[in-house]
Protein backbone atom coordinates (compact mmCIF):
# COMPACT_ATOMS: atom_id res chain seq x y z
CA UNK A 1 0.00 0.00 0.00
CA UNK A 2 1.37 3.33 -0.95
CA UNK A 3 1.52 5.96 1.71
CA UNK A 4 2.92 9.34 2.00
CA UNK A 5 2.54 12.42 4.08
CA UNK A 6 3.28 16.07 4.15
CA UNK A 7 3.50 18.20 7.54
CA UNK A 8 2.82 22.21 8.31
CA UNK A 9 2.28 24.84 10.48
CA UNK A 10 -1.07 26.67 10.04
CA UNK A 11 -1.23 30.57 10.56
CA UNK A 12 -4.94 29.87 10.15
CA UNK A 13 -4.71 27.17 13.64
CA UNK A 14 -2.69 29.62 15.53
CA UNK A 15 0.08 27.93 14.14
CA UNK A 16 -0.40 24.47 14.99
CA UNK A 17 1.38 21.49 13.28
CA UNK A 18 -0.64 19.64 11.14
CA UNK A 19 0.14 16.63 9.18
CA UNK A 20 -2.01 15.50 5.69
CA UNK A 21 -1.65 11.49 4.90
CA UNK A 22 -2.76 10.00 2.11
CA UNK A 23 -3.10 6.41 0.79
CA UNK A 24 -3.11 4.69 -2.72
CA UNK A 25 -2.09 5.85 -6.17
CA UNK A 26 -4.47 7.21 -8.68
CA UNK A 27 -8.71 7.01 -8.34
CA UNK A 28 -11.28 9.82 -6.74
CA UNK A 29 -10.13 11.56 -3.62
CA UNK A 30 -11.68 10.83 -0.72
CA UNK A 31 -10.87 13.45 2.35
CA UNK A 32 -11.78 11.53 5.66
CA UNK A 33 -11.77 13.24 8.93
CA UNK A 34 -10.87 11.81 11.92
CA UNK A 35 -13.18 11.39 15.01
CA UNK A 36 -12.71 13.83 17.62
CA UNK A 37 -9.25 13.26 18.49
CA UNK A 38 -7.86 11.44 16.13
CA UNK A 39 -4.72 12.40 13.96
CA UNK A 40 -4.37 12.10 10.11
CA UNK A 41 -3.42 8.22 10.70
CA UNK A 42 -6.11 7.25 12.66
CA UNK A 43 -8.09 5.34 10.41
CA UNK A 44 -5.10 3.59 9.22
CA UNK A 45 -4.63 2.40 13.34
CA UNK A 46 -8.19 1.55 13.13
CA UNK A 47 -7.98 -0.99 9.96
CA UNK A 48 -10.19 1.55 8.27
CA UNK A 49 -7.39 1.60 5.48
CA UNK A 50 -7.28 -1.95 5.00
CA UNK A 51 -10.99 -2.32 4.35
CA UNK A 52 -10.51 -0.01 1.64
CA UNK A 53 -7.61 -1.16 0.20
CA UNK A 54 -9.77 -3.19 -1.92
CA UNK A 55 -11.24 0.04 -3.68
CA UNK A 56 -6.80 1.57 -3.65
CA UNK A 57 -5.75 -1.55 -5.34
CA UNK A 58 -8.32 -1.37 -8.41
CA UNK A 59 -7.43 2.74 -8.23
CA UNK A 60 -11.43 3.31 -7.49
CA UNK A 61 -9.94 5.90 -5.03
CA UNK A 62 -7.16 7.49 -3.11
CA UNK A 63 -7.38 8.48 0.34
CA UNK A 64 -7.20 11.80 2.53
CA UNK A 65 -6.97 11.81 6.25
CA UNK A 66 -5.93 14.75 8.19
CA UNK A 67 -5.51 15.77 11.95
CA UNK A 68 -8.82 16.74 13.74
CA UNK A 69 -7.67 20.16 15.24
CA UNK A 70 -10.85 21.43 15.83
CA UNK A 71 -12.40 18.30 17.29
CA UNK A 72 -9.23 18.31 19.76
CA UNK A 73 -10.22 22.14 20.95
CA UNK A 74 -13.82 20.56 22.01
CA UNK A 75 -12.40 18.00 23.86
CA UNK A 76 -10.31 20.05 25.74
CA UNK A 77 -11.55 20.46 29.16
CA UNK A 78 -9.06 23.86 29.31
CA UNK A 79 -10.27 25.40 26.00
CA UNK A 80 -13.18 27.71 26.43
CA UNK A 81 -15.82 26.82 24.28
CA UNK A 82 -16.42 29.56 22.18
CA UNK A 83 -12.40 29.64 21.53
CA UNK A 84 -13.34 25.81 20.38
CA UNK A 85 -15.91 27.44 18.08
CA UNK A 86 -13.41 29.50 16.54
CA UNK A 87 -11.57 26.83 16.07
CA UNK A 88 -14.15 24.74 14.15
CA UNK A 89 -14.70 28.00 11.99
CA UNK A 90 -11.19 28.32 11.30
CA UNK A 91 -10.68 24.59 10.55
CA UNK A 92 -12.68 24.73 7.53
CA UNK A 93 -10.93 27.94 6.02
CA UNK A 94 -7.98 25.46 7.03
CA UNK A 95 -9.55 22.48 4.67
CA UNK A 96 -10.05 24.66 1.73
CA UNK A 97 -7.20 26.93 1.83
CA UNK A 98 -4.58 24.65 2.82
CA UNK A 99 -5.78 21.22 2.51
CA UNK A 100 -7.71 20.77 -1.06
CA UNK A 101 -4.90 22.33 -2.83
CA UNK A 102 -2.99 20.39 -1.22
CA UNK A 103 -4.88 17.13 -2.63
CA UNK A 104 -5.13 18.69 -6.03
CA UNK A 105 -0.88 19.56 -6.17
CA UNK A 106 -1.35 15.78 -5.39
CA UNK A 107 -3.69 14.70 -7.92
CA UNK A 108 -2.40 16.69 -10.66
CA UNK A 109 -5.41 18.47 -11.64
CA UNK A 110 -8.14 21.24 -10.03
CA UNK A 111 -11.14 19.44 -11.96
CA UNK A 112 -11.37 16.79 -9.62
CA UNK A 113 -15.00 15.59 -7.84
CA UNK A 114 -13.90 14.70 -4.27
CA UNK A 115 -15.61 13.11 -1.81
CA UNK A 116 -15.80 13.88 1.68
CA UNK A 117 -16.61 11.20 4.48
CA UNK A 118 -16.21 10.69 8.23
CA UNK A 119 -17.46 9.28 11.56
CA UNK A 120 -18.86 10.36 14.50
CA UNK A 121 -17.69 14.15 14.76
CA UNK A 122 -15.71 13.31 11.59
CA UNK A 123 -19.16 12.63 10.03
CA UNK A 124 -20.19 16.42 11.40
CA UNK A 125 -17.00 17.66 9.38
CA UNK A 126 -17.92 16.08 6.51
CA UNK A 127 -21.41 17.45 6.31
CA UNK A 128 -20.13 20.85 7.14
CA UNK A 129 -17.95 20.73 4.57
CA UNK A 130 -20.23 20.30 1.62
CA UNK A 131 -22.95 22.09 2.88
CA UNK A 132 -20.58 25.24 3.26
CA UNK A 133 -18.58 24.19 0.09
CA UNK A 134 -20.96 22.60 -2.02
CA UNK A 135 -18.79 23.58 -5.20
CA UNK A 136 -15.76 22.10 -3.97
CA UNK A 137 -17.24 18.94 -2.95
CA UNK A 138 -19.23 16.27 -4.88
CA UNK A 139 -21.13 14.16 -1.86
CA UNK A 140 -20.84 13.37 1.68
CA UNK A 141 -20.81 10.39 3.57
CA UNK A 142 -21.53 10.26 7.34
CA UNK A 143 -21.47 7.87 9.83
CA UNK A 144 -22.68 7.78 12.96
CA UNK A 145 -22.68 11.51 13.16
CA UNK A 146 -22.71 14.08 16.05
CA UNK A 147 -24.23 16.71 14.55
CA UNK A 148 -25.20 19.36 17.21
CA UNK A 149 -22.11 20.49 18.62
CA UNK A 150 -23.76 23.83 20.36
CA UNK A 151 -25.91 21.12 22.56
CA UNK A 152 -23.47 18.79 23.32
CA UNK A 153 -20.76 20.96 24.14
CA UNK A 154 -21.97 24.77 24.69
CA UNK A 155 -25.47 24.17 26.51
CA UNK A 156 -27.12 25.28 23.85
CA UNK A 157 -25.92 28.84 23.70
CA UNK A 158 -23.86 29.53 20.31
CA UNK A 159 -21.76 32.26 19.27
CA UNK A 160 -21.37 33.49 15.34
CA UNK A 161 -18.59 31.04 14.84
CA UNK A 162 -20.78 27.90 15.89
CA UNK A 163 -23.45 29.02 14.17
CA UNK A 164 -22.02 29.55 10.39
CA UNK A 165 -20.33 26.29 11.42
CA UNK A 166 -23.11 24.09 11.92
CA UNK A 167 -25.72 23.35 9.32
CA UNK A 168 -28.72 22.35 11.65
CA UNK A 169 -28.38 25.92 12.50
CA UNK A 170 -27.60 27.84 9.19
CA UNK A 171 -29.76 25.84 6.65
CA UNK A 172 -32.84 26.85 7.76
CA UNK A 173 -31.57 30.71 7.50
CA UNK A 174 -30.11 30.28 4.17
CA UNK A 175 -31.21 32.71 1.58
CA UNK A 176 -32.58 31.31 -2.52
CA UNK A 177 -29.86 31.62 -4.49
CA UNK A 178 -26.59 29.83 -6.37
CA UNK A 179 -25.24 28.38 -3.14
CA UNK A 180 -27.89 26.96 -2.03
CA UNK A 181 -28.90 25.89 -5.91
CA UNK A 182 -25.30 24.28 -5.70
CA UNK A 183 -26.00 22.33 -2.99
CA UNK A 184 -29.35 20.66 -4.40
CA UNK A 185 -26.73 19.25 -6.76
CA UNK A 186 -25.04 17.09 -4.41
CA UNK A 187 -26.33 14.17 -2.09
CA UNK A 188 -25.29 13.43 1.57
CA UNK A 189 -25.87 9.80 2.81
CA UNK A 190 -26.50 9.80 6.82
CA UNK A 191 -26.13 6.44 7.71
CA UNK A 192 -25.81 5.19 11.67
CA UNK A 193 -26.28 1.67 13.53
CA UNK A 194 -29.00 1.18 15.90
CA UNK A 195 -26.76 -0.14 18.48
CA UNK A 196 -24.31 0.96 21.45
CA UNK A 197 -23.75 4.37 21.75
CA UNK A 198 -25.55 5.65 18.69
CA UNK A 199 -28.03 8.18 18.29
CA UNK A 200 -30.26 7.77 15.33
CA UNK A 201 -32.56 11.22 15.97
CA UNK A 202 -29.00 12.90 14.63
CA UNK A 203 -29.57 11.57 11.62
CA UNK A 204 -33.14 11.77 11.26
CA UNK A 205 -32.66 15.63 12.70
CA UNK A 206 -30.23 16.61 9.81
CA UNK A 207 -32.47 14.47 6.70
CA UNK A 208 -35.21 16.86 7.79
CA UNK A 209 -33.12 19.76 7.78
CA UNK A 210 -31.58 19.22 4.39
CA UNK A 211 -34.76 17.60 3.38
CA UNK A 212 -36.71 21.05 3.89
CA UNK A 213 -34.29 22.77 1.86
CA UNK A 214 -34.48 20.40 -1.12
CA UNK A 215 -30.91 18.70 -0.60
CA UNK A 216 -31.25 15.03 -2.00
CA UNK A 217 -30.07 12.97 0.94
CA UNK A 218 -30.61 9.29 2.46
CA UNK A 219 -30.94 7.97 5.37
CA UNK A 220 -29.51 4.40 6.25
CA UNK A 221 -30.22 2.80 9.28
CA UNK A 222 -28.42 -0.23 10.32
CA UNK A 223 -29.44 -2.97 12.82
CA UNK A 224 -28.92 -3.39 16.40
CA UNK A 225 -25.73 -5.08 16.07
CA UNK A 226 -23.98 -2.00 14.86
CA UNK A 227 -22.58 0.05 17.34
CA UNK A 228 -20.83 3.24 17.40
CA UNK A 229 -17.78 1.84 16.86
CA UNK A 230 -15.11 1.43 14.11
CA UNK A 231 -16.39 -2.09 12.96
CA UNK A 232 -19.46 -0.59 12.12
CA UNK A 233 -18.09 2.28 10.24
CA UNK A 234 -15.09 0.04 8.73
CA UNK A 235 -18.46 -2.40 7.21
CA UNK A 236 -20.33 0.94 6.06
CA UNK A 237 -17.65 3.56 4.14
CA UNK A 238 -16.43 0.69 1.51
CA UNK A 239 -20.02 -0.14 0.82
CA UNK A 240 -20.87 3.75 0.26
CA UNK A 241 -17.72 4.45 -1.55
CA UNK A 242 -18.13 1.86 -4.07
CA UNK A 243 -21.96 3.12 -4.68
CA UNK A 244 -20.61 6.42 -5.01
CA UNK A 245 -17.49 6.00 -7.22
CA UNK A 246 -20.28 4.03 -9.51
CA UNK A 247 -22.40 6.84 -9.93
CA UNK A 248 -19.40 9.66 -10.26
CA UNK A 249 -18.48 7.01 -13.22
CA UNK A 250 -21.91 7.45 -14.90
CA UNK A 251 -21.89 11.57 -14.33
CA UNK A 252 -18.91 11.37 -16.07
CA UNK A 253 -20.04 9.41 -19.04
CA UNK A 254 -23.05 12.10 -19.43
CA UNK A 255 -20.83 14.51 -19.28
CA UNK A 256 -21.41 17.80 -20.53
CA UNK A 257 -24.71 16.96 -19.61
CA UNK A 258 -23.89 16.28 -15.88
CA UNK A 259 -26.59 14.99 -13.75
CA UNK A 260 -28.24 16.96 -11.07
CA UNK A 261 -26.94 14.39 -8.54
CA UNK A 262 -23.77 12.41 -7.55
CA UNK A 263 -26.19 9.49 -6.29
CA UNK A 264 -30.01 10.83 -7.73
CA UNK A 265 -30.12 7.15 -8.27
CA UNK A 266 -29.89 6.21 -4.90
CA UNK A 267 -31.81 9.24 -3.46
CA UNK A 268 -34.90 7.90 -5.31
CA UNK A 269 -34.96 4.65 -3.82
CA UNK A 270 -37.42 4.93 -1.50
CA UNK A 271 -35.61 7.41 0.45
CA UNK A 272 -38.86 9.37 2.37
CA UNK A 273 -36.19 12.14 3.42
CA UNK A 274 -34.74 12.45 0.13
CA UNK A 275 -35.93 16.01 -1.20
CA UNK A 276 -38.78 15.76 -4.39
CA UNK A 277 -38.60 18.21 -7.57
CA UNK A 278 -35.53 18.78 -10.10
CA UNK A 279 -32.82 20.60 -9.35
CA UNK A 280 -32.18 24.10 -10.44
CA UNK A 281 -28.62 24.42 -12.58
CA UNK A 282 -27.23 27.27 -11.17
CA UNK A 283 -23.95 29.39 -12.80
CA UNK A 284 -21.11 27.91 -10.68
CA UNK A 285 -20.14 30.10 -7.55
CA UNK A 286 -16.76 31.38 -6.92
CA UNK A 287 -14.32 28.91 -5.72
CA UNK A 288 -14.19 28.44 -1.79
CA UNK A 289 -16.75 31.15 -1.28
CA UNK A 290 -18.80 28.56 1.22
CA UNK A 291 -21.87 29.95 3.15
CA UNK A 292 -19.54 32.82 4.71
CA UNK A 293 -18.69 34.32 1.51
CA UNK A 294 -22.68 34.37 0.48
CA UNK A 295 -24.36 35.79 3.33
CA UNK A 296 -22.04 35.73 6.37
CA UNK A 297 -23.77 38.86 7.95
CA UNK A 298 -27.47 38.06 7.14
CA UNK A 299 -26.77 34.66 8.98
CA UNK A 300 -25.23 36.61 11.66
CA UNK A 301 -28.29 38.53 12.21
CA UNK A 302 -30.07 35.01 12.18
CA UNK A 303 -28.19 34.12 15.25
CA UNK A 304 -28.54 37.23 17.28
CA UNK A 305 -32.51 36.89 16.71
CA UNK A 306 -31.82 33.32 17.41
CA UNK A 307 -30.60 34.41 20.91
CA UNK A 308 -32.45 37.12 21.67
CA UNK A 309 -35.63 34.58 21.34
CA UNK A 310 -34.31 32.16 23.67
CA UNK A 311 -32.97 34.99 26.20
CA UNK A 312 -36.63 36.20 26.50
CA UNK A 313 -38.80 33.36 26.54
């Protein structure tokens, strides 16, 4: 298996060291984050890596990972957590400043259709990433996701930086227009277990979210003896990623006459969260320019009044 890595220091992480692995050859990138703590070689501890090296061998796909930074912050007991929001905020900028060109130097190429995946907070990540960046990204996969990070680790009470940073709370405040036409163009698979230590109602909370919006997604839900764990997730991503190479394969072969959806295949099987109606073929948006580039201070507004409700009921 053919690994390499490349290591930096981030003005954008207060200059932390971060290090940017990658596994296989040639085939679609695939960026995975880590769960909450984990570093860049995480999955490969985890056998995650060798359950895909199935898809690296044929060269379906070459893999990502990179250190969770942000998901560190949360954990830390010391870190106050709106410094751990501004973290998570920055993180992104981090991924699509730093990182993706980073993957296309790599790849050779800046017309590439990634993929973005992860698990648990990694899953979180992932959906923030193409939900903020839905032109840099082609679909999302996410496991077993935590997906509320202002409950589970600010009581509820966000600042701007959790806010633009989490799409259960900025979908529902984002304005018509060619971002969120962009996004109706992708498809994000939630998929969880129904066993130890998972929480299906995250999933089922985000599907509705996106689902109101008009965002093709699916919702898998696995049986009881899938746990929140990484044999779950090591059974789950190879299955997805295949599915999803498959279809990038067919978008290709229409190409120029791209379909609306990486997987509008799989978002109309039976899928009651999946969103109904054609997409809308907007004029592509500005590279990187992600929800804070659209409408940063409108959303901002959003969360004061946000506040300001709860603070007076």
């Amino acid at each position: 298996m053919t690994k390499d890595h490349s290591s930096w220091r981030s003005e954008r992480l207060d200059d932390a060291e971060v290090r940017l692995t990658r596994w296989g050859v040639v085939g679609t990138p695939v960026l995975l984050f880590p769960t909450a703590a984990g570093d860049s070689e995480e999955c490969e501890r985890m056998k995650m890596v060798d359950a895909l090296s199935p898809l690296m061998s044929e060269g379906r796909i070459k893999l990502y990972s990179v250190d969770s930074v942000a998901g560190r912050s949360w954990l830390d007991k010391e870190t106050p957590k709106h410094q751990a929001a501004r973290m998570q905020n920055r993180f992104d900028a981090f991924v699509v400043h730093e990182v993706l060109p980073a993957i296309r130097v790599d790849c050779r190429t800046s017309d590439l259709d990634i993929l973005v995946a992860g698990a648990s907070i990694g899953a979180y990540n992932a959906l923030a990433s193409i939900c903020r960046h839905p032109d840099l990204y082609a679909a999302a996969i996410c496991l077993s996701g935590t997906y509320d990070l202002q409950k589970k680790f600010m009581d509820g009470e966000g600042t701007h930086d959790s806010y633009i940073s989490s799409p259960l709370h900025f979908l529902p405040h984002m304005q018509e227009g060619e971002h969120l036409a962009r996004l109706r163009e992708r498809f994000i698979l939630l998929a969880h277990g129904k066993g130890r230590w998972e929480s299906p109602e995250e999933s089922r909370r985000v599907a509705d979210a996106l689902g109101a919006r008009g965002v093709p997604n699916r919702v898998d839900e696995w049986g009881t003896e899938w746990d929140h764990d990484w044999p779950t997730w090591r059974k789950m991503l190879p299955q997805y990623l295949g599915e999803f190479i498959e279809k990038l394969a067919e978008r290709r072969k229409l190409a120029p006459q791209a379909a609306t959806s990486v997987a509008s295949g799989a978002a109309s099987k039976g899928n009651p969260a999946a969103a109904s109606g054609a997409a809308t073929t907007p004029k592509s948006p500005q590279p990187g320019a992600g929800i804070a580039g659209q409408d940063e201070q409108g959303m901002a507004k959003s969360a004061a009044k946000s506040r300001s409700a709860k603070k007076s009921r």
